[in-house]
N, C-alpha and C. Protein backbone atom coordinates (compact mmCIF):
# COMPACT_ATOMS: atom_id res chain seq x y z
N UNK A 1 5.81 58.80 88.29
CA UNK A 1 6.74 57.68 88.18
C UNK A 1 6.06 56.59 87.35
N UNK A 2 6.67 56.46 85.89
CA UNK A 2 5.90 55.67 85.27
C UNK A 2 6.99 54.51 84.64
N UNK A 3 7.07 53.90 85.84
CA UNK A 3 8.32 52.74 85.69
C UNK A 3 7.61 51.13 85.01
N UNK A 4 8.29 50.45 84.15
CA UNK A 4 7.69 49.10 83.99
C UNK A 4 7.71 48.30 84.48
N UNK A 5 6.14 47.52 84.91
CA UNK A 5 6.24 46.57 85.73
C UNK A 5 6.85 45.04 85.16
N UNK A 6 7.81 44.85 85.77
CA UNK A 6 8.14 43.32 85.31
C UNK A 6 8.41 42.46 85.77
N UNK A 7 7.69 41.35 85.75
CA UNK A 7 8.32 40.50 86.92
C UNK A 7 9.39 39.56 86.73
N UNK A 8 10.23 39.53 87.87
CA UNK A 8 11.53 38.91 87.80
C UNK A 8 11.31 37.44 88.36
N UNK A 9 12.20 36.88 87.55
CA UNK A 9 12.20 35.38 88.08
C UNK A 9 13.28 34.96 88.96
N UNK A 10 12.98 34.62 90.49
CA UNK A 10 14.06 34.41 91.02
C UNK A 10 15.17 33.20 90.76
N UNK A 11 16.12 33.97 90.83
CA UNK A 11 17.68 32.18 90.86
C UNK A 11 17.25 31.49 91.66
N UNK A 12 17.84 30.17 91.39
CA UNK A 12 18.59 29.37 92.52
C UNK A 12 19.12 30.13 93.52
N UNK A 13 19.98 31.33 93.36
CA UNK A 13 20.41 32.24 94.59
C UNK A 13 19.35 32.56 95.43
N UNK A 14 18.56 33.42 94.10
CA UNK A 14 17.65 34.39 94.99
C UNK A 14 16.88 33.43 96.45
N UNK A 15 16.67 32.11 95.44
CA UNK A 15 15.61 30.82 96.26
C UNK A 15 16.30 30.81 97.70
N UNK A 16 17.36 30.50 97.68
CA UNK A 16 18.41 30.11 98.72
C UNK A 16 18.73 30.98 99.76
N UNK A 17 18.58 32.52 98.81
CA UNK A 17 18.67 33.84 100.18
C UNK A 17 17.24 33.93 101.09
N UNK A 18 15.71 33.60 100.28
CA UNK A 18 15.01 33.67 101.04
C UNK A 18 14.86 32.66 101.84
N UNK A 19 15.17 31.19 101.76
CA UNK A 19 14.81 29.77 102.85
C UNK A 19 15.99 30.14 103.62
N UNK A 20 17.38 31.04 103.39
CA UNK A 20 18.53 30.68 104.91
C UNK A 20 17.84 31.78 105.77
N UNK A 21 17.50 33.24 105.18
CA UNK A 21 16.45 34.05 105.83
C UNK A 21 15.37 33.36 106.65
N UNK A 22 14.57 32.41 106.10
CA UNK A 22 13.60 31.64 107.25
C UNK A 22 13.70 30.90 108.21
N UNK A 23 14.88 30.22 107.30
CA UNK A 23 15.52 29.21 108.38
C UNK A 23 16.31 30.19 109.47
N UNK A 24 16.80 30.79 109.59
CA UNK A 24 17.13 31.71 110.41
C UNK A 24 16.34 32.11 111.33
N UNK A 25 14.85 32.87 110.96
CA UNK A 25 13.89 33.09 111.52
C UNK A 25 13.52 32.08 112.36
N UNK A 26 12.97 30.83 111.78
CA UNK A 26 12.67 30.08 112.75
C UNK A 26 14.01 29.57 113.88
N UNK A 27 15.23 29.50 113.63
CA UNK A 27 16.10 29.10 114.29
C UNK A 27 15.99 30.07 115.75
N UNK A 28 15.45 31.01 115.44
CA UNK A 28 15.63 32.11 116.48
C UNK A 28 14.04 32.05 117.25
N UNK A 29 13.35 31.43 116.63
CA UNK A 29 12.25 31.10 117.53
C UNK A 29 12.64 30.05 118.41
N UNK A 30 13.02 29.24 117.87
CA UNK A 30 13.82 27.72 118.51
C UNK A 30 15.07 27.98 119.72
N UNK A 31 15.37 29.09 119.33
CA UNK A 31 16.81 28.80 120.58
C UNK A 31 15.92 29.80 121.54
N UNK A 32 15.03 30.78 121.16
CA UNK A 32 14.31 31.33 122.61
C UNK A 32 13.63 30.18 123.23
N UNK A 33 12.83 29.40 122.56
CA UNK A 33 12.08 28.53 123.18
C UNK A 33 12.38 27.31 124.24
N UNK A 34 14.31 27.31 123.86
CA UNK A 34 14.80 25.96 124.32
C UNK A 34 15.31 26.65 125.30
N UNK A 35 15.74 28.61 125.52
CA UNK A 35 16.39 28.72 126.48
C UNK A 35 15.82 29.27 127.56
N UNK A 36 14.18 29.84 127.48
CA UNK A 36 13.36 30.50 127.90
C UNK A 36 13.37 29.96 129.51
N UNK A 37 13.33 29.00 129.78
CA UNK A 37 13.08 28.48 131.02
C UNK A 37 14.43 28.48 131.77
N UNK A 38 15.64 29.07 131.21
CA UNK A 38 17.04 28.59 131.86
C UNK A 38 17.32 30.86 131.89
N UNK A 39 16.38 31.15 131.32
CA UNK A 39 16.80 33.00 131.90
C UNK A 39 16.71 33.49 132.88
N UNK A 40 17.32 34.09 133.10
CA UNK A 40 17.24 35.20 134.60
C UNK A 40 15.51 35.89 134.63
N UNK A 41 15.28 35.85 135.46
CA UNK A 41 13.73 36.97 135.55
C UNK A 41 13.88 38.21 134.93
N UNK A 42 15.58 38.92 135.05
CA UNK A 42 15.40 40.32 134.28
C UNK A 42 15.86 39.78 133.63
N UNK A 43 16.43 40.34 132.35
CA UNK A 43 17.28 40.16 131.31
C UNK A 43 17.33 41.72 130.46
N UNK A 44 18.27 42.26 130.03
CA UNK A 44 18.78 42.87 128.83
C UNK A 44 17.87 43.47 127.78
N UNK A 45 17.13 44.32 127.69
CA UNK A 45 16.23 44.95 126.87
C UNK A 45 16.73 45.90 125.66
N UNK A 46 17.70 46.40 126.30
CA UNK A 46 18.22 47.92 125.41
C UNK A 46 20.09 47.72 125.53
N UNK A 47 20.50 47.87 124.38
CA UNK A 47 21.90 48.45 124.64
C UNK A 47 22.68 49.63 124.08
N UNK A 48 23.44 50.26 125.03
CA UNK A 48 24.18 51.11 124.12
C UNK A 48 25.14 50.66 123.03
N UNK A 49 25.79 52.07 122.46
CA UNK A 49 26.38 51.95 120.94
C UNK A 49 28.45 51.03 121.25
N UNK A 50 28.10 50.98 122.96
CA UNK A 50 29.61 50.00 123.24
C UNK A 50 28.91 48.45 123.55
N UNK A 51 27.71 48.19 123.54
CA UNK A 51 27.13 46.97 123.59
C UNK A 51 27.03 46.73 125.51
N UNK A 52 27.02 47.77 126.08
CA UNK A 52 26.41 47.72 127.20
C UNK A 52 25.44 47.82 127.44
N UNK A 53 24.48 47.02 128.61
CA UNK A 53 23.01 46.83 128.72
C UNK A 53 22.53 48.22 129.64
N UNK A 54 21.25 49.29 129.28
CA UNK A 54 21.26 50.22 129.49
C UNK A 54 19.69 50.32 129.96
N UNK A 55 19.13 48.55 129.41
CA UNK A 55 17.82 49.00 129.88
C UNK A 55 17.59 47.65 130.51
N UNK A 56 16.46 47.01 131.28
CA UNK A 56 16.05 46.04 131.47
C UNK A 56 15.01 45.59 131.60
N UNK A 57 14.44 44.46 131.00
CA UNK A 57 12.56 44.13 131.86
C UNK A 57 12.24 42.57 131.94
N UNK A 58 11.56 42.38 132.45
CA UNK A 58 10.98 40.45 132.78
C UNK A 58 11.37 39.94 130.93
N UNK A 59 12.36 38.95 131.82
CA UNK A 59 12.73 38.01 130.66
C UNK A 59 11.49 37.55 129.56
N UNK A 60 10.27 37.78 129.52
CA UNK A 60 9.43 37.46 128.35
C UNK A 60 9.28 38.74 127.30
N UNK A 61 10.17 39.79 127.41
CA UNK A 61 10.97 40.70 126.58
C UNK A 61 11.72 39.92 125.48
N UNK A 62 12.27 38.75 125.83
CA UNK A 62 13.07 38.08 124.37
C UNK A 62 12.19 37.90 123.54
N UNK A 63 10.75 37.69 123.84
CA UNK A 63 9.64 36.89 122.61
C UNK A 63 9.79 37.91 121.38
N UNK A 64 9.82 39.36 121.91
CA UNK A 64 9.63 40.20 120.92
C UNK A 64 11.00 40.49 120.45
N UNK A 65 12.07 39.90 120.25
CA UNK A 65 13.15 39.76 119.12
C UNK A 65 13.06 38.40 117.89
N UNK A 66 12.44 37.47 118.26
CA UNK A 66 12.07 36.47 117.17
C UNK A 66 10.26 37.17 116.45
N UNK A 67 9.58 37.74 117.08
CA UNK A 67 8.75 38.60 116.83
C UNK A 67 8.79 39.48 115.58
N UNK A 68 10.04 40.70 116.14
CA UNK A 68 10.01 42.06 115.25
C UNK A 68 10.98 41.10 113.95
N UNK A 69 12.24 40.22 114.40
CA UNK A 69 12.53 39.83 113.27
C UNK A 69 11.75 39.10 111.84
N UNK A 70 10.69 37.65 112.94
CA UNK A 70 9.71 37.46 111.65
C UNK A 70 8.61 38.87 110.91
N UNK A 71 8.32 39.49 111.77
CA UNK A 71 7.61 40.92 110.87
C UNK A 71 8.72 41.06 110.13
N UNK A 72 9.58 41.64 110.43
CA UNK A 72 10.67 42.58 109.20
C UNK A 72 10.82 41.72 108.30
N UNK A 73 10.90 40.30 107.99
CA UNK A 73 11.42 39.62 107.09
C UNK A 73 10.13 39.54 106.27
N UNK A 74 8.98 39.59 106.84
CA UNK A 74 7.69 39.57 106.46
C UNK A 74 7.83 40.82 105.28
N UNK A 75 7.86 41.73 105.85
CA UNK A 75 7.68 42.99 105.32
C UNK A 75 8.64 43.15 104.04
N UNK A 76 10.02 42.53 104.28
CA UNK A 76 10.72 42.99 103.19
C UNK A 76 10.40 41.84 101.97
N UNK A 77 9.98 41.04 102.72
CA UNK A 77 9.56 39.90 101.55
C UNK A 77 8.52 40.43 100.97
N UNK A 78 7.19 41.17 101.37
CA UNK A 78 5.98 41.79 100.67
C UNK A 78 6.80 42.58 99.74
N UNK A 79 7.87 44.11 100.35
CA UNK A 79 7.88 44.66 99.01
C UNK A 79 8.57 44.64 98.19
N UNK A 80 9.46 43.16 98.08
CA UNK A 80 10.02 42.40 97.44
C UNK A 80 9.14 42.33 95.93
N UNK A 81 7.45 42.33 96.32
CA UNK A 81 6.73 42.52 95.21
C UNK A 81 6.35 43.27 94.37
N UNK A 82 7.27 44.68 94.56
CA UNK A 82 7.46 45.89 93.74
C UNK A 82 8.15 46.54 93.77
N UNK A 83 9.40 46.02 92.80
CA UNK A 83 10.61 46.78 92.54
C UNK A 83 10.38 48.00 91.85
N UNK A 84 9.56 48.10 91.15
CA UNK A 84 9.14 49.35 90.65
C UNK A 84 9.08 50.56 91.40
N UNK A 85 8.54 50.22 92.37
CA UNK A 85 8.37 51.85 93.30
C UNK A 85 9.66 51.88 94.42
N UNK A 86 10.91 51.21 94.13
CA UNK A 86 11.83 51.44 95.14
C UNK A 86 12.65 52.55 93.75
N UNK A 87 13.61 53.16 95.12
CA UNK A 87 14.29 54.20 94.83
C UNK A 87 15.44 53.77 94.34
N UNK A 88 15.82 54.34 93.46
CA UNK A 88 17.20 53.78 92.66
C UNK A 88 18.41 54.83 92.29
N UNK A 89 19.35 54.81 92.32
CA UNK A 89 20.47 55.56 92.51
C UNK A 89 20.31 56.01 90.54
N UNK A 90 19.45 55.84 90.00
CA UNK A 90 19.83 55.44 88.29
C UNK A 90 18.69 56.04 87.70
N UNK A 91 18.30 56.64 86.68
CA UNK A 91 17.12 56.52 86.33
C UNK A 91 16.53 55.03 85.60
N UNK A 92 15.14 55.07 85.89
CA UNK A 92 14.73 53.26 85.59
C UNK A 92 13.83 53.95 84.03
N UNK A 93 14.42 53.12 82.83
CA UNK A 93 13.85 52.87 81.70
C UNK A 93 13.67 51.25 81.24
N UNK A 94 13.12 51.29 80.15
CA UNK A 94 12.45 50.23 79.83
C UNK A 94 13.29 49.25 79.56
N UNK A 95 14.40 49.84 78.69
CA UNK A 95 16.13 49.63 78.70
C UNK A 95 16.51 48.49 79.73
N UNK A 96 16.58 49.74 80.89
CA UNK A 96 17.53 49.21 81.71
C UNK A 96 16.85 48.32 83.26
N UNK A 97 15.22 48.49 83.26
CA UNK A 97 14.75 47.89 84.33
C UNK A 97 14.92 46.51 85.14
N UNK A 98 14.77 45.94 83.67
CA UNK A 98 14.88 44.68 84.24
C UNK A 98 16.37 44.23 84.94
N UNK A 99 17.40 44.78 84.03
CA UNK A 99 18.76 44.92 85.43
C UNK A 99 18.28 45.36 86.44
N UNK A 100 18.24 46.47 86.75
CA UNK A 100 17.81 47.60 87.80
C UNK A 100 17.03 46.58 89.04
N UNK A 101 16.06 46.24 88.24
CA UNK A 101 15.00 45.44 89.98
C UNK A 101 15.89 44.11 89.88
N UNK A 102 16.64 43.15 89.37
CA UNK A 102 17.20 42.29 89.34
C UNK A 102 18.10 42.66 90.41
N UNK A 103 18.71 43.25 90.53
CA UNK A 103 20.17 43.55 91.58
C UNK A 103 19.64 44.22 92.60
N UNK A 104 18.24 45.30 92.22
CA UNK A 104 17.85 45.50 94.02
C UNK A 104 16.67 44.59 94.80
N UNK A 105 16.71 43.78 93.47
CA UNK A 105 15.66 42.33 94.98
C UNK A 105 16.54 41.57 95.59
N UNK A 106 18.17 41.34 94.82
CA UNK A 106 18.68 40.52 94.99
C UNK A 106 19.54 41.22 96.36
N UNK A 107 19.84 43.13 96.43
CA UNK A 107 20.21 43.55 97.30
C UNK A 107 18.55 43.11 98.73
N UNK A 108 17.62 43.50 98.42
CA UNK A 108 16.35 43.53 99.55
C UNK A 108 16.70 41.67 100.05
N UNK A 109 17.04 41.08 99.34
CA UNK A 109 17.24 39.61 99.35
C UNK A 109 18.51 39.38 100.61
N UNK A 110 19.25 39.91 100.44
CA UNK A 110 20.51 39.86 101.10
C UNK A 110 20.26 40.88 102.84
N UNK A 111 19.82 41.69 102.34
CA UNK A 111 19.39 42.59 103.53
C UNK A 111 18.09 41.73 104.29
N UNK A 112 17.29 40.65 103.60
CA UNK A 112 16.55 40.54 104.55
C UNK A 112 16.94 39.06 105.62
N UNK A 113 18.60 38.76 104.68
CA UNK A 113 19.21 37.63 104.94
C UNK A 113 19.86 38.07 106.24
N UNK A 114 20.29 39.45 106.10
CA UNK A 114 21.20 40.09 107.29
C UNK A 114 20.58 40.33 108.42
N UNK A 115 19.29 41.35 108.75
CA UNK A 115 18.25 41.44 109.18
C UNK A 115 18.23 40.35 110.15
N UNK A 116 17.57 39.19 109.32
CA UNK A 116 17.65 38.12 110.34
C UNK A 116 18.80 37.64 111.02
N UNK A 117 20.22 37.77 110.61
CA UNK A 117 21.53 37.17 111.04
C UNK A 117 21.38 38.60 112.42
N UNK A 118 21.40 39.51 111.93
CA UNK A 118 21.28 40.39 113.59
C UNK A 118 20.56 40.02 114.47
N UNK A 119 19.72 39.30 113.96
CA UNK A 119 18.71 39.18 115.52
C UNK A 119 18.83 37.97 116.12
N UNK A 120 19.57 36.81 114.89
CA UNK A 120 19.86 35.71 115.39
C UNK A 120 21.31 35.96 116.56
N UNK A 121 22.16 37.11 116.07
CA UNK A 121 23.56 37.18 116.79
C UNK A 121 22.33 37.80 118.12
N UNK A 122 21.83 39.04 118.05
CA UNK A 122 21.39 39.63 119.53
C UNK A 122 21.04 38.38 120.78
N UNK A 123 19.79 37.15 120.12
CA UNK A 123 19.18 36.13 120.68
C UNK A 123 20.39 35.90 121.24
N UNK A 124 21.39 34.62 120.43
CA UNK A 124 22.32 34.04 120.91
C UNK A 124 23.48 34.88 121.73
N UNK A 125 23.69 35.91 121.56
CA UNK A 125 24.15 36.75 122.82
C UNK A 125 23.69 36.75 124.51
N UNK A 126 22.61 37.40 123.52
CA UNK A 126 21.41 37.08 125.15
C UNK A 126 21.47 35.81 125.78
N UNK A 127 20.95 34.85 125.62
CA UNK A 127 20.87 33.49 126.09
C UNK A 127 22.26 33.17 126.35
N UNK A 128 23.29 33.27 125.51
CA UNK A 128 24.75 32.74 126.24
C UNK A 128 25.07 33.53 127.34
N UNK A 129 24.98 34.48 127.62
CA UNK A 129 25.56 35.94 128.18
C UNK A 129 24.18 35.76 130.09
N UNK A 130 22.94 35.13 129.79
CA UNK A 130 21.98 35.70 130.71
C UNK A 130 22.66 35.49 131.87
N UNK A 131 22.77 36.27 132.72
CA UNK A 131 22.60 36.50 134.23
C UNK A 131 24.44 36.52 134.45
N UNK A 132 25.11 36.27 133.38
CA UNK A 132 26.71 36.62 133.79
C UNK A 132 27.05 37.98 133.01
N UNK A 133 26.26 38.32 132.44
CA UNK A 133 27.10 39.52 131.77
C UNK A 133 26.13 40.73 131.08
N UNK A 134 26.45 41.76 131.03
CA UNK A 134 25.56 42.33 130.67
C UNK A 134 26.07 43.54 129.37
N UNK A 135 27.05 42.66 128.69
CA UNK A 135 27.08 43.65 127.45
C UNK A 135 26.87 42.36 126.18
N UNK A 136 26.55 42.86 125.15
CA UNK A 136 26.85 42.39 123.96
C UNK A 136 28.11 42.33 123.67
N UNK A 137 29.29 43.59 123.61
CA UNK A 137 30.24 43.90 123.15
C UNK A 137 30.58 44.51 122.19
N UNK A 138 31.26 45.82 121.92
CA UNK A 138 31.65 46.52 120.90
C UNK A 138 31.57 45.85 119.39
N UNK A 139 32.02 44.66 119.84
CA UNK A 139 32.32 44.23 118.49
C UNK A 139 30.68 43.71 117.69
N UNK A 140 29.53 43.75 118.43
CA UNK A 140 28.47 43.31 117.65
C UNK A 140 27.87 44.51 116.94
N UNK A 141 27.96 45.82 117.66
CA UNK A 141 27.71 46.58 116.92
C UNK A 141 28.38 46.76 115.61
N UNK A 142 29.87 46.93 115.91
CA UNK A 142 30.60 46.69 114.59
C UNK A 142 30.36 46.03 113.38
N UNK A 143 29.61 44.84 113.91
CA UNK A 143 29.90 43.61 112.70
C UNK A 143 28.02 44.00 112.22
N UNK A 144 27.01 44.54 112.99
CA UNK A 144 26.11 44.75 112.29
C UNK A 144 26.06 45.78 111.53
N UNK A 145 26.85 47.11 111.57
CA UNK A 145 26.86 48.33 110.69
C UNK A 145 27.80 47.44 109.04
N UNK A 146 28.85 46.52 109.76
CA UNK A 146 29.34 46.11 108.67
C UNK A 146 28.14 45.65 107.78
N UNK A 147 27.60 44.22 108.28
CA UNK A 147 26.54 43.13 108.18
C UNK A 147 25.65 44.20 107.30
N UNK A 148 25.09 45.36 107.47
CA UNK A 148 24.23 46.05 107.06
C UNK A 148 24.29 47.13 105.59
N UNK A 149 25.81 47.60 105.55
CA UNK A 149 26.31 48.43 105.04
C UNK A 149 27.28 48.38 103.73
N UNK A 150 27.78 47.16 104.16
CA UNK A 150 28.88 46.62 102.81
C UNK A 150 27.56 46.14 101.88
N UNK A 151 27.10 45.36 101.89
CA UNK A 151 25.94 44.76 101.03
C UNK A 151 25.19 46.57 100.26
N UNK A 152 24.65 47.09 101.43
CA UNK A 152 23.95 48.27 100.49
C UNK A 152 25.20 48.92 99.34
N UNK A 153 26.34 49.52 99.90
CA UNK A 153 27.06 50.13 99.05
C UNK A 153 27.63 49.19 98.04
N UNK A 154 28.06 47.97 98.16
CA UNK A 154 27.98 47.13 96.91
C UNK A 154 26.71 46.72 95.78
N UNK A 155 25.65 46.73 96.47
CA UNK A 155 24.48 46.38 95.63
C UNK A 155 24.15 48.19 94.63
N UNK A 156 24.63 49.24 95.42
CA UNK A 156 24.11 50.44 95.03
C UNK A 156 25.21 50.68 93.54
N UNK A 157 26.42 50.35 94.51
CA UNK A 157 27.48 50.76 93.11
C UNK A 157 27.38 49.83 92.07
N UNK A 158 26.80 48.61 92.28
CA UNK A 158 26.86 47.93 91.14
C UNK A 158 25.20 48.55 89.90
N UNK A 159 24.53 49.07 90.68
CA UNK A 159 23.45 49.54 90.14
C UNK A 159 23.96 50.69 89.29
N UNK A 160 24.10 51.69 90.03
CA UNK A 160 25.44 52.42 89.35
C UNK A 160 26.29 51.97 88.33
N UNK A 161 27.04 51.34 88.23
CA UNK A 161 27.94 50.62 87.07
C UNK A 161 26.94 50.24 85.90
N UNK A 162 25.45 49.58 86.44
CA UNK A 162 24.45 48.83 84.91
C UNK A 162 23.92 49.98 84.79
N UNK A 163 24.12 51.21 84.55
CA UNK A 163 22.86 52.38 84.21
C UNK A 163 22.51 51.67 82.65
């Protein structure tokens, strides 16, 4: 794979997808922290695919959802630094690269915007929901396969369309 390295200069967009991504992140450190002392001792660990709670353990289980979310955002922001070695629906020439990593940082950009919006919806579920209820609800799964899925197949077909 002998793709060209080039580096892209982010928009004003791009700028804006990674600070609502952080701000997000930290928002979700912030609402565990403010609600931590008002949780049930158990709380909600695992749910099934109808948003019923299926597992449970000591409420200091929430730390590690503002946790895995700052890693993942971590992570997609690192290989944010090499569009080159991601997989592309297209073949990548010298031509056409600089489109090519332009629309899939700007897709990794959006996905790492979503990413965080899931874990901000799971948190704020949790904390509204503790000790009266114990599903998420059908509909969060829904809206994260959406949240997750419209963005890839739009960012892919448009990659598709710039061969």
């Amino acid at each position: 794979m002998n793709r060209p390295r080039i580096d892209i200069v982010p928009t004003g967009t791009d700028r804006l997808l990674d600070v609502a991504a952080w701000l997000l992140v930290v928002t979700i450190w912030i609402l565990v922290a403010v609600n931590y002392d008002s949780l049930p001792d158990e709380i909600p660990t695992h749910f099934d695919l109808r948003g019923r709670a299926d597992a449970y353990g000591d409420k200091s289980t929430i730390w590690g959802v503002p946790a895995i979310a700052t890693l993942l955002v971590i992570m997609l922001s690192f290989f944010q630094r090499m569009p080159h070695r991601f997989n592309y629906p297209v073949d990548i020439t010298a031509e056409n690269a600089e489109r090519q990593y332009t629309i899939a940082l700007r897709m990794m950009r959006v996905l790492k915007l979503v990413v965080a919006a899931i874990f901000m919806l799971i948190v704020w579920s949790s904390v509204r929901d503790a000790g009266s209820s114990n599903e998420l609800g059908g509909w969060v799964i829904a809206v994260t396969l959406m949240l997750v899925f419209i963005p890839m197949i739009y960012f892919i077909s448009r990659s598709m369309r710039a061969r």
